[in-house]
C-alpha atoms as a PDB file:
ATOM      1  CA  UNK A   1     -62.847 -82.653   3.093  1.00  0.00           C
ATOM      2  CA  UNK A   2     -65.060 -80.779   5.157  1.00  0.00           C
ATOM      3  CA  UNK A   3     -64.635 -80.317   8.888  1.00  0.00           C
ATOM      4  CA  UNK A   4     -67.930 -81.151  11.721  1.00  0.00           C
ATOM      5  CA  UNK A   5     -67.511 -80.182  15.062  1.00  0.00           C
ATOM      6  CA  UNK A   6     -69.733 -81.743  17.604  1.00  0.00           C
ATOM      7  CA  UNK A   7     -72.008 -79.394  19.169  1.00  0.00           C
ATOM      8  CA  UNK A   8     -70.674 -80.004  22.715  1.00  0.00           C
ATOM      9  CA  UNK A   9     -67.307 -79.685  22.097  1.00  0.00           C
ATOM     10  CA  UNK A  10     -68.613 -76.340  20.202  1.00  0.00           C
ATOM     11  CA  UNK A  11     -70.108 -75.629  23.555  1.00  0.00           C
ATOM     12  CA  UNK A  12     -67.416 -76.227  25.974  1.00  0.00           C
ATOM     13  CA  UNK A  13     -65.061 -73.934  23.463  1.00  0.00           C
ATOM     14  CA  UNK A  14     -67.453 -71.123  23.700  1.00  0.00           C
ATOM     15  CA  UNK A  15     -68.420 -71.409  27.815  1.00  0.00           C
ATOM     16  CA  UNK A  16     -64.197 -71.299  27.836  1.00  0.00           C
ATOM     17  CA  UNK A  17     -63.719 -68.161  26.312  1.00  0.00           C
ATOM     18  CA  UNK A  18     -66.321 -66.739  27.718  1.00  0.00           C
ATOM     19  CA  UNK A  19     -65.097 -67.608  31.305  1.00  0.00           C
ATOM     20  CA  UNK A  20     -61.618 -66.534  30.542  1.00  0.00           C
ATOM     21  CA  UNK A  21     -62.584 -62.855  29.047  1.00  0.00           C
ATOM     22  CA  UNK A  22     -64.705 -62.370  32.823  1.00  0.00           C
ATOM     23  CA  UNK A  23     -61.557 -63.982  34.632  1.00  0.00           C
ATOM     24  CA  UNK A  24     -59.752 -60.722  33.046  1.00  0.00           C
ATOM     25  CA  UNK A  25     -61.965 -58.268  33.541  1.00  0.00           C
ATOM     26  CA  UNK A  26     -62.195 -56.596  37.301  1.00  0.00           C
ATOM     27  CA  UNK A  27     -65.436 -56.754  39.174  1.00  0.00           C
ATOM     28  CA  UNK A  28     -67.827 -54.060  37.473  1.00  0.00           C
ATOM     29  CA  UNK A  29     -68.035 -52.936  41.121  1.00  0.00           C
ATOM     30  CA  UNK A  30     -64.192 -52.354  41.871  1.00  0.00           C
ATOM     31  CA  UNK A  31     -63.618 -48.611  42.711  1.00  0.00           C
ATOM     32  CA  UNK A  32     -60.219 -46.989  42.858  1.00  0.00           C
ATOM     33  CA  UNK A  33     -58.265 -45.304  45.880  1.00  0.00           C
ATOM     34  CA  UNK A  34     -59.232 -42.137  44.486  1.00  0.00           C
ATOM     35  CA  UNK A  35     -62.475 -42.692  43.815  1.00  0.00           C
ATOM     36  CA  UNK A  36     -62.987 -43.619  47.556  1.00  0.00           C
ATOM     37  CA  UNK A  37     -61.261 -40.284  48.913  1.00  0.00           C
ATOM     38  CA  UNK A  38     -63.550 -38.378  47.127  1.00  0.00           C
ATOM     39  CA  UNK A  39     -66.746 -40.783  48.701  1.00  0.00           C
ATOM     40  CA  UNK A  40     -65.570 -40.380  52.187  1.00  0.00           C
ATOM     41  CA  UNK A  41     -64.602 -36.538  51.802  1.00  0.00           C
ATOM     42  CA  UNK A  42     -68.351 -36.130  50.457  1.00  0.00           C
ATOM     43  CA  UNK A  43     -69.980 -38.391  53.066  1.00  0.00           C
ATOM     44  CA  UNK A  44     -67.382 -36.790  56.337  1.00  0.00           C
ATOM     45  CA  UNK A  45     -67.286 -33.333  54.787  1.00  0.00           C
ATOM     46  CA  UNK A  46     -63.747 -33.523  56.402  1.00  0.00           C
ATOM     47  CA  UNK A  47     -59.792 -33.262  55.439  1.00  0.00           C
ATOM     48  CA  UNK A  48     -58.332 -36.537  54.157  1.00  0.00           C
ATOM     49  CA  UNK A  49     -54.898 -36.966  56.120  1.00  0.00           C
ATOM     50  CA  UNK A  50     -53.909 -40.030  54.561  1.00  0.00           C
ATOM     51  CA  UNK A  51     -54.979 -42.792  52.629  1.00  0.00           C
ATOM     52  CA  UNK A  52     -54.071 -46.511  51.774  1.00  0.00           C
ATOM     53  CA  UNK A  53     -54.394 -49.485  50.517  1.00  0.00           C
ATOM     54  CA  UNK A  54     -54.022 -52.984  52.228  1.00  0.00           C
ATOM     55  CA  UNK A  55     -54.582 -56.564  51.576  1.00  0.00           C
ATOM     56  CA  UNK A  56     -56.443 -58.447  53.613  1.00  0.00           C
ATOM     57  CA  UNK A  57     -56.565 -62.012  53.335  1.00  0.00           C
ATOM     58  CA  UNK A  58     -57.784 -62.452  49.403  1.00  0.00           C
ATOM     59  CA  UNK A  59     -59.615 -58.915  49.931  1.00  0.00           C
ATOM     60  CA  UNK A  60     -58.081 -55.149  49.246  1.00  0.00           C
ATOM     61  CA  UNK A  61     -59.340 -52.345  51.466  1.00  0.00           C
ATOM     62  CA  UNK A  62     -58.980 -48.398  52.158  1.00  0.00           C
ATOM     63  CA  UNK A  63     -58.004 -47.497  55.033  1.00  0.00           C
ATOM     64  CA  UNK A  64     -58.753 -43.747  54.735  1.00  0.00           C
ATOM     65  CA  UNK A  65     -58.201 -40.905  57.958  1.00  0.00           C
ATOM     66  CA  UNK A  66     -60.381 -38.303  57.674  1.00  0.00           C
ATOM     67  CA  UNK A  67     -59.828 -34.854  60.094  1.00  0.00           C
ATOM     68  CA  UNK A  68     -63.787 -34.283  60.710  1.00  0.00           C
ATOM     69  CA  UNK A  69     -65.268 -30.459  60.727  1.00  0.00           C
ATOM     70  CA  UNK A  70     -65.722 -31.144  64.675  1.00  0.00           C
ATOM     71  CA  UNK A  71     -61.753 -31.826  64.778  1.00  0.00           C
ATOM     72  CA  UNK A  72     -61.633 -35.405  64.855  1.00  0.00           C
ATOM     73  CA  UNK A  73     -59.642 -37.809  63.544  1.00  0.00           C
ATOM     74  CA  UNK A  74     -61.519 -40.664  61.794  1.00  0.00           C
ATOM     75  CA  UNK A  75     -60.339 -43.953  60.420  1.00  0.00           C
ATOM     76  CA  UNK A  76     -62.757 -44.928  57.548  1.00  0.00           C
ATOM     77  CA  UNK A  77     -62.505 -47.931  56.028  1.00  0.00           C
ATOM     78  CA  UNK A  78     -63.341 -49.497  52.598  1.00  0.00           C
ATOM     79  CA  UNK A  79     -63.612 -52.758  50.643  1.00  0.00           C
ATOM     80  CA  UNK A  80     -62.430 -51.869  46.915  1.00  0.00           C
ATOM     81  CA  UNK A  81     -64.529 -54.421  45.514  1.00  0.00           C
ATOM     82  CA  UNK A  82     -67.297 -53.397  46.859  1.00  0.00           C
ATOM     83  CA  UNK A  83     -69.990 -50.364  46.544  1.00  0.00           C
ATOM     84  CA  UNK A  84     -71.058 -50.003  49.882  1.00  0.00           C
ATOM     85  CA  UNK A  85     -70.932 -46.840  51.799  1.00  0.00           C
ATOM     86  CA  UNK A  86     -68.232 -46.245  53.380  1.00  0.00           C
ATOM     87  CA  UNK A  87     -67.781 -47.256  57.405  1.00  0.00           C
ATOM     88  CA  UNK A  88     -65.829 -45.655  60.121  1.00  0.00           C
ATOM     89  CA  UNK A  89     -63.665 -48.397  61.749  1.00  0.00           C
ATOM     90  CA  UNK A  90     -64.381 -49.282  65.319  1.00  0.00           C
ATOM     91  CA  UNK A  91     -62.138 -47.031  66.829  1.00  0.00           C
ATOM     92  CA  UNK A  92     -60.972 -43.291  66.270  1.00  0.00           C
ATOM     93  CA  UNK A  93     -58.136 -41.747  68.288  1.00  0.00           C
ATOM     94  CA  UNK A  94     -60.121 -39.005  69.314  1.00  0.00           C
ATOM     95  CA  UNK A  95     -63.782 -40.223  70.399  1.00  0.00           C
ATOM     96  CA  UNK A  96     -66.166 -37.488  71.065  1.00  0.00           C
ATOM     97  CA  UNK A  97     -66.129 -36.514  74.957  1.00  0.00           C
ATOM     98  CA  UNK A  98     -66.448 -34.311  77.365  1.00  0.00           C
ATOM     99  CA  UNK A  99     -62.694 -33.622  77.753  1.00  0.00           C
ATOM    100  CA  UNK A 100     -61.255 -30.352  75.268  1.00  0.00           C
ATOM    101  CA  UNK A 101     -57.914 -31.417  75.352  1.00  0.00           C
ATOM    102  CA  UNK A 102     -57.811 -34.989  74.431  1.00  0.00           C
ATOM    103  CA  UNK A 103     -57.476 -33.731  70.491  1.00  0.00           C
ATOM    104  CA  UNK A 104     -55.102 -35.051  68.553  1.00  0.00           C
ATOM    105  CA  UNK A 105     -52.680 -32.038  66.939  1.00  0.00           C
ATOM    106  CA  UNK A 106     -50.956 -31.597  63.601  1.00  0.00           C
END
């Protein structure tokens, strides 16, 4: 006895797997903790001091403080599931002033 499948319920099978394979695969986008050191030391030309990664909300940044060539410290921040550039977060601890000693030292 020979077996027919209905052509929707062939279709619904196939949309299913298909939806569960993407559901298991990361974002083709998603970059790595490493892979964003190495953007923002090629973007800051500076020293990485430290790098993270945190969980905000649903989304996962880098949070990535960068010693600039100037002597700076710089907080950059990343989203890992995203490919944009990277951006410096609104606030450094040592903004760029007229005062010499307001550096931060290590």
């Amino acid at each position: 006895m020979a077996l027919k499948f209905h052509p929707a319920v062939l279709l619904c099978t196939g949309l299913l797997l298909a939806a569960t394979a993407a559901a298991q695969q990361p974002p083709a986008t998603a970059q790595t903790l490493d892979q964003a050191v190495i953007q923002v030391q090629q973007k800051t030309s500076g020293k990485v001091l430290s790098a993270e990664q945190r969980h905000v909300g649903r989304r996962l940044e880098y949070r990535i403080k960068v010693l600039t060539p100037e002597g700076h410290v710089q907080v950059v921040t990343i989203e890992a599931a995203s490919a944009r550039h990277p951006s410096a977060a609104s606030s450094t601890k040592n903004p760029a002033g007229s005062g010499g000693g307001n550096k931060e030292k290590h």
